[in-house]
N, C-alpha and C. Protein backbone atom coordinates (compact mmCIF):
# COMPACT_ATOMS: atom_id res chain seq x y z
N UNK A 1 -4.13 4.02 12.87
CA UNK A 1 -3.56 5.18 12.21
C UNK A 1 -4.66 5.89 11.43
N UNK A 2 -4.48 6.94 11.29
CA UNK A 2 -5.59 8.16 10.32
C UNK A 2 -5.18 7.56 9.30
N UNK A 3 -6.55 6.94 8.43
CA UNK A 3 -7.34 6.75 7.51
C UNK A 3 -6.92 7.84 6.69
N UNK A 4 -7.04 9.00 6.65
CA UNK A 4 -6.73 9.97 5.59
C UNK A 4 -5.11 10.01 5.35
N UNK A 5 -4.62 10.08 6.59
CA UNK A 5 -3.06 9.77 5.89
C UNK A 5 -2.52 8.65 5.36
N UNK A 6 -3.01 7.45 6.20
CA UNK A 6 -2.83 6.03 4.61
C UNK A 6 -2.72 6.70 3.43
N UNK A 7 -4.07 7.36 3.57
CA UNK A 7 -4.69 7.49 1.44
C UNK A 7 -3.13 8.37 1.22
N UNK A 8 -3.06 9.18 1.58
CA UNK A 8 -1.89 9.87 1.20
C UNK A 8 -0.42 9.17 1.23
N UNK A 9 -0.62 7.89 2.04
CA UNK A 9 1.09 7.75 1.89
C UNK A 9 0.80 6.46 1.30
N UNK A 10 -0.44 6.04 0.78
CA UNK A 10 -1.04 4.83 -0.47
C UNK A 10 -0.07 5.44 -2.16
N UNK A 11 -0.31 6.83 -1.94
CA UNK A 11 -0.08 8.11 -3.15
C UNK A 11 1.45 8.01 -3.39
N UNK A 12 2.00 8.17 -2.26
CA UNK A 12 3.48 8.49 -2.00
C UNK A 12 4.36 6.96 -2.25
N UNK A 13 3.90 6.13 -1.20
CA UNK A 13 4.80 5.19 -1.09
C UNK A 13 4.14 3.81 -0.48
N UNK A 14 3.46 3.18 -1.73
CA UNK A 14 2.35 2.23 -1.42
C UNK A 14 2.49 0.97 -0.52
N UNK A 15 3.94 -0.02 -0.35
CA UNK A 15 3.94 -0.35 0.52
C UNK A 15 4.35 -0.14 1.72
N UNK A 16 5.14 0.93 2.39
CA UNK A 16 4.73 1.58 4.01
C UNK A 16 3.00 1.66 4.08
N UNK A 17 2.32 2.16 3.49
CA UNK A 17 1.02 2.72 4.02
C UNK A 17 0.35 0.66 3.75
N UNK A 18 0.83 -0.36 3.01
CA UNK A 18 0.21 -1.67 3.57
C UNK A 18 0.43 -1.78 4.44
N UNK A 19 2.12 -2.00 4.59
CA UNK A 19 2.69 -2.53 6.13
C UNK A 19 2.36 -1.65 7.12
N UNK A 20 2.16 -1.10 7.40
CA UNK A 20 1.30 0.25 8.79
C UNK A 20 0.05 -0.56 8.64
N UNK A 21 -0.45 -0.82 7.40
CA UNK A 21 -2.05 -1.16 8.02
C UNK A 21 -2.41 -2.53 8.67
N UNK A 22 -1.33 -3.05 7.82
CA UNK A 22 -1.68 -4.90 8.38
C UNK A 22 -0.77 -5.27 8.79
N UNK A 23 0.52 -5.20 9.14
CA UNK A 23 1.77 -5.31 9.46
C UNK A 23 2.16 -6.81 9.07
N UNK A 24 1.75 -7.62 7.62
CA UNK A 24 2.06 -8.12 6.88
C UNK A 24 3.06 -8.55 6.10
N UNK A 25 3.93 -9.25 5.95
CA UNK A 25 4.97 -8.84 5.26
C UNK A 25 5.12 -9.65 3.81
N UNK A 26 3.75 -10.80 3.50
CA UNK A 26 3.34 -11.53 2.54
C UNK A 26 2.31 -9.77 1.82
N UNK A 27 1.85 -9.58 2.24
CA UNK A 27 1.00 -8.67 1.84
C UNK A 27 1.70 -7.41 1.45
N UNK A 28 2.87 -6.92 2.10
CA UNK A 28 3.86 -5.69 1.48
C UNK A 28 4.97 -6.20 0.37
N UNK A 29 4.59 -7.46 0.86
CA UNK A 29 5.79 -8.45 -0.65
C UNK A 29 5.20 -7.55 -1.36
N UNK A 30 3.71 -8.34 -1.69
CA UNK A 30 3.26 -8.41 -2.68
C UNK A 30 2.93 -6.85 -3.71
N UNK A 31 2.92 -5.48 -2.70
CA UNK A 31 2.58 -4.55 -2.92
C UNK A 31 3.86 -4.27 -3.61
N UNK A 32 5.24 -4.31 -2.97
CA UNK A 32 6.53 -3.62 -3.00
C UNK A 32 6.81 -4.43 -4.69
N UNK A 33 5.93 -5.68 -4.86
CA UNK A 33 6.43 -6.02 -6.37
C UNK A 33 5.93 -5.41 -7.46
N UNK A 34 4.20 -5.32 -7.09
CA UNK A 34 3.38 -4.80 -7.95
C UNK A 34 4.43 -2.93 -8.25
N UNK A 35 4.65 -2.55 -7.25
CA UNK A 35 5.31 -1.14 -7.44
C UNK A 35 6.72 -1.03 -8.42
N UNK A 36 7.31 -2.05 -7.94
CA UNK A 36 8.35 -2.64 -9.32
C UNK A 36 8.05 -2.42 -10.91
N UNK A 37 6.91 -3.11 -10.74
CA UNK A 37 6.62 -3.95 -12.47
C UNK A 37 6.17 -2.13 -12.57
N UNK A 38 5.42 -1.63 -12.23
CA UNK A 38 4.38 -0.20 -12.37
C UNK A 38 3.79 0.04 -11.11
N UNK A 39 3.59 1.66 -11.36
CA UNK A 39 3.63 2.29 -9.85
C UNK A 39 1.73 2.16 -9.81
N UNK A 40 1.19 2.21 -11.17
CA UNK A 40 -0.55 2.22 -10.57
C UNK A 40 -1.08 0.88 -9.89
N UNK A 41 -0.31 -0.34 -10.60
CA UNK A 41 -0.88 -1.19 -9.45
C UNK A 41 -0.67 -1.59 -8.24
N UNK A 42 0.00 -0.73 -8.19
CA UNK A 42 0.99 -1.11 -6.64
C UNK A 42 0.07 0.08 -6.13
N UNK A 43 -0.34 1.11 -6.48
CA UNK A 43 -1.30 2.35 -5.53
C UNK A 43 -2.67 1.23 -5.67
N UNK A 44 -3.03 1.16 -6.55
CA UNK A 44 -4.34 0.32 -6.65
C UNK A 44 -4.16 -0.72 -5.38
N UNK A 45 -3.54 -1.24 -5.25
CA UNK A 45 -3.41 -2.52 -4.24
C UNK A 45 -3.30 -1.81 -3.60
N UNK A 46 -2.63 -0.70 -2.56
CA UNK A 46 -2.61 -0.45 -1.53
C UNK A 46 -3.86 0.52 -0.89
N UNK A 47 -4.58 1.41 -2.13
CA UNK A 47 -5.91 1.77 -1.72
C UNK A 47 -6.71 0.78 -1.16
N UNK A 48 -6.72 -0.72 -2.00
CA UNK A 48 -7.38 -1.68 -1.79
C UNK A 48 -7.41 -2.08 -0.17
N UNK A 49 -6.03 -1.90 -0.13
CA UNK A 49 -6.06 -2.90 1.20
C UNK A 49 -6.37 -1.50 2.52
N UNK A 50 -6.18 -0.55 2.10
CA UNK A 50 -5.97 0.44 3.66
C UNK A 50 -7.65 0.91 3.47
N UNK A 51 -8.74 1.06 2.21
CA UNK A 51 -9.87 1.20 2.39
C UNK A 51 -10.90 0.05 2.74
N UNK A 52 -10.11 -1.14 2.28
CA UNK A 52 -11.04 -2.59 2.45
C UNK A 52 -11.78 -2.58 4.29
């Protein structure tokens, strides 16, 4: 998938743009919680993982 639209749907809706990248579902847990508690670490984690 375009790299530039991750970043943008990292912005929007951080775990779709994990699960699209790694199709993970330990790894979108983990995003979809961080987005719970607060929405920056849940973007932070998902920049992480769609630029890593």
């Amino acid at each position: 998938m375009n790299k530039l639209l991750l970043v943008i749907l990292c912005l929007l809706l951080p775990p779709l743009a994990v699960y699209l990248k790694t199709n993970a579902v330990k790894t979108t847990l983990l995003n979809l919680i961080l987005c719970v508690f607060f929405w920056v670490p849940g973007v932070i984690h998902a920049l992480w993982v769609v630029l890593k």
